[in-house]
C-alpha atoms as a PDB file:
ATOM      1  CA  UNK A   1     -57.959   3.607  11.163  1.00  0.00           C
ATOM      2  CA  UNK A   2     -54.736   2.210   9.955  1.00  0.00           C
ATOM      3  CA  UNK A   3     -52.500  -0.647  12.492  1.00  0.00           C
ATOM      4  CA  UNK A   4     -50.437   0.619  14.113  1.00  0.00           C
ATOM      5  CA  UNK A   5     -49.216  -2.170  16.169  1.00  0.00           C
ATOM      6  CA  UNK A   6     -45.486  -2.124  15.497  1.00  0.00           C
ATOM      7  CA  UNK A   7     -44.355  -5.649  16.454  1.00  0.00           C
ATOM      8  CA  UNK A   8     -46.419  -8.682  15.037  1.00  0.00           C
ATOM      9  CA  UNK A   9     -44.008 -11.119  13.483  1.00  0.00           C
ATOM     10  CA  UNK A  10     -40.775 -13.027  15.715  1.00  0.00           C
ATOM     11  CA  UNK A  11     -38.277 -10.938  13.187  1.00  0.00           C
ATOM     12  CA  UNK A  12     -39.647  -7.640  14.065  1.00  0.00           C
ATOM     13  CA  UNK A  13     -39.128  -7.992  17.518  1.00  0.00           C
ATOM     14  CA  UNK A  14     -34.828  -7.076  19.427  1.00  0.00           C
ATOM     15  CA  UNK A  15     -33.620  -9.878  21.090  1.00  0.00           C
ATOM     16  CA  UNK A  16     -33.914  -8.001  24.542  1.00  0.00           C
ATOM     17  CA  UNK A  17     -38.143  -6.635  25.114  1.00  0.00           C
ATOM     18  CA  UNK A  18     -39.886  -5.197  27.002  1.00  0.00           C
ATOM     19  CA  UNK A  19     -43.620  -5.211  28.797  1.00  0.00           C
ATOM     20  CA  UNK A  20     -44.719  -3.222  25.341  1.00  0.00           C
ATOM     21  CA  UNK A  21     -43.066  -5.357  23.141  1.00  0.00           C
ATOM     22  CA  UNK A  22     -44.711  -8.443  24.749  1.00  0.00           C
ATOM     23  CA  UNK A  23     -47.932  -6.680  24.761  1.00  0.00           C
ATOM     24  CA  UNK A  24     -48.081  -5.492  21.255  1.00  0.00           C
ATOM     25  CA  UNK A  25     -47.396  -8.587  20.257  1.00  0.00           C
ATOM     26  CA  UNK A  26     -49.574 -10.985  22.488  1.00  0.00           C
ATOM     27  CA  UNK A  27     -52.412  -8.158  22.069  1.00  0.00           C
ATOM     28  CA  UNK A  28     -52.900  -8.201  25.734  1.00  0.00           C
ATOM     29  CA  UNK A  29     -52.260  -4.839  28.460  1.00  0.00           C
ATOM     30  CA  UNK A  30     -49.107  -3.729  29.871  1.00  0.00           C
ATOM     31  CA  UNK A  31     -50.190  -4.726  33.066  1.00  0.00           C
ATOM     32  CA  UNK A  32     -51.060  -8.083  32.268  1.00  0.00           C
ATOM     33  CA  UNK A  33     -47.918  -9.018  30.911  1.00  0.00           C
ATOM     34  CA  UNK A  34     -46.682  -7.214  34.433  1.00  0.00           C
ATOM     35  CA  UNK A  35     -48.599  -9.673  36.238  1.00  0.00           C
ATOM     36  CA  UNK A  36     -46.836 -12.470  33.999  1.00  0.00           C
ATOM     37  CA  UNK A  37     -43.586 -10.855  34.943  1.00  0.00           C
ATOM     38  CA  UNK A  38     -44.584 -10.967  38.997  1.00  0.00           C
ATOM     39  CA  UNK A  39     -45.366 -15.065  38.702  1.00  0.00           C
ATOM     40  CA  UNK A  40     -42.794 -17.525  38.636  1.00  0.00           C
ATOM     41  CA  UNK A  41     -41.867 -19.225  35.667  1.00  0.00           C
ATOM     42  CA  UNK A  42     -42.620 -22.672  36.931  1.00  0.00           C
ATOM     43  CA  UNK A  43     -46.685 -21.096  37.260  1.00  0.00           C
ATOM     44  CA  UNK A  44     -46.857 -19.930  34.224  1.00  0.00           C
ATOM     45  CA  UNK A  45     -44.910 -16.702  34.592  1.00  0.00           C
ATOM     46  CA  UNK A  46     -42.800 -15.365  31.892  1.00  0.00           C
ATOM     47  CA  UNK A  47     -39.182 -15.362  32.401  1.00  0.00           C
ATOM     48  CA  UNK A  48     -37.525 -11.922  33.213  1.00  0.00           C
ATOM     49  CA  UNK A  49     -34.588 -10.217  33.922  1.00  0.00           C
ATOM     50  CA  UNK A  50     -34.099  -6.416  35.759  1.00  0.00           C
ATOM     51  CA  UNK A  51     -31.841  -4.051  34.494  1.00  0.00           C
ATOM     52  CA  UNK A  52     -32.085  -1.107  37.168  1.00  0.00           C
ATOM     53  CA  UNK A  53     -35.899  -0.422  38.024  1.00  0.00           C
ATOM     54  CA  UNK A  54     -36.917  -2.561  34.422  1.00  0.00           C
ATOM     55  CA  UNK A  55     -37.443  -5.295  33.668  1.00  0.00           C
ATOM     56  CA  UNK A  56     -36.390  -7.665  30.217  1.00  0.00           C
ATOM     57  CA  UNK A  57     -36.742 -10.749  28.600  1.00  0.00           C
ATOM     58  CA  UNK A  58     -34.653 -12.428  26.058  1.00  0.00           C
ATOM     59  CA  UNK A  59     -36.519 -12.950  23.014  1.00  0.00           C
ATOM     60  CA  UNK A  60     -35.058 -16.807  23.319  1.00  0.00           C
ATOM     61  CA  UNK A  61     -36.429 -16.856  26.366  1.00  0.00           C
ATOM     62  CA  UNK A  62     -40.466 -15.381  25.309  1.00  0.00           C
ATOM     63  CA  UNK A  63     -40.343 -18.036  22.535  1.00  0.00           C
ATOM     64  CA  UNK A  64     -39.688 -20.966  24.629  1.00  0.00           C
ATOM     65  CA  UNK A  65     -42.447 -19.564  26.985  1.00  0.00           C
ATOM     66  CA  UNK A  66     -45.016 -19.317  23.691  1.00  0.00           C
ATOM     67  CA  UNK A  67     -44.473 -23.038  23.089  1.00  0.00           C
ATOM     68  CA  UNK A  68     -44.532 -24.092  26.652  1.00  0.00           C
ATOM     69  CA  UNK A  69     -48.065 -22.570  26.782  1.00  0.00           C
ATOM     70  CA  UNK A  70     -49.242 -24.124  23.450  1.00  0.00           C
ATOM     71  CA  UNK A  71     -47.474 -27.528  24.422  1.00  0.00           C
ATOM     72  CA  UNK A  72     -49.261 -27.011  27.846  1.00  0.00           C
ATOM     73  CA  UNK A  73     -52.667 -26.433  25.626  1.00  0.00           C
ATOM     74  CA  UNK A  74     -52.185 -29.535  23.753  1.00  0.00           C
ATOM     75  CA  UNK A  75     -51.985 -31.021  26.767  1.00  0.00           C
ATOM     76  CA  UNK A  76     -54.884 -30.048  28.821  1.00  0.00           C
END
């Protein structure tokens, strides 16, 4: 069965994504990365934005998150 996960690398991501961007890529469920979205940032949450009912994240924003949780793994 060929891949067909779409987004795997930082350049194939937009600079605005969404829960199924940040899923394909982290290889976790939708509603996973919703519970991310519910927490706040300073627990671990990742930062989020709405636009109407959805909700975004800058892909600035999802990288500095990534290396806060590996920094925070180093650190443990």
């Amino acid at each position: 069965m060929p891949n067909t996960k779409k987004y795997t690398t930082w350049e194939s991501l937009p600079d605005t994504l969404t829960a199924q961007h940040i899923s394909e890529f982290l290889g976790i469920s939708r509603r996973r990365v919703y519970e991310l979205f519910q927490l706040n940032v300073k627990d671990g949450g990742i930062p989020n934005f709405k636009i109407g009912a959805t909700k975004r994240v800058d892909k600035a924003d999802f990288k500095h998150w990534i290396a806060l949780k590996k920094e925070e793994q180093l650190h443990a």
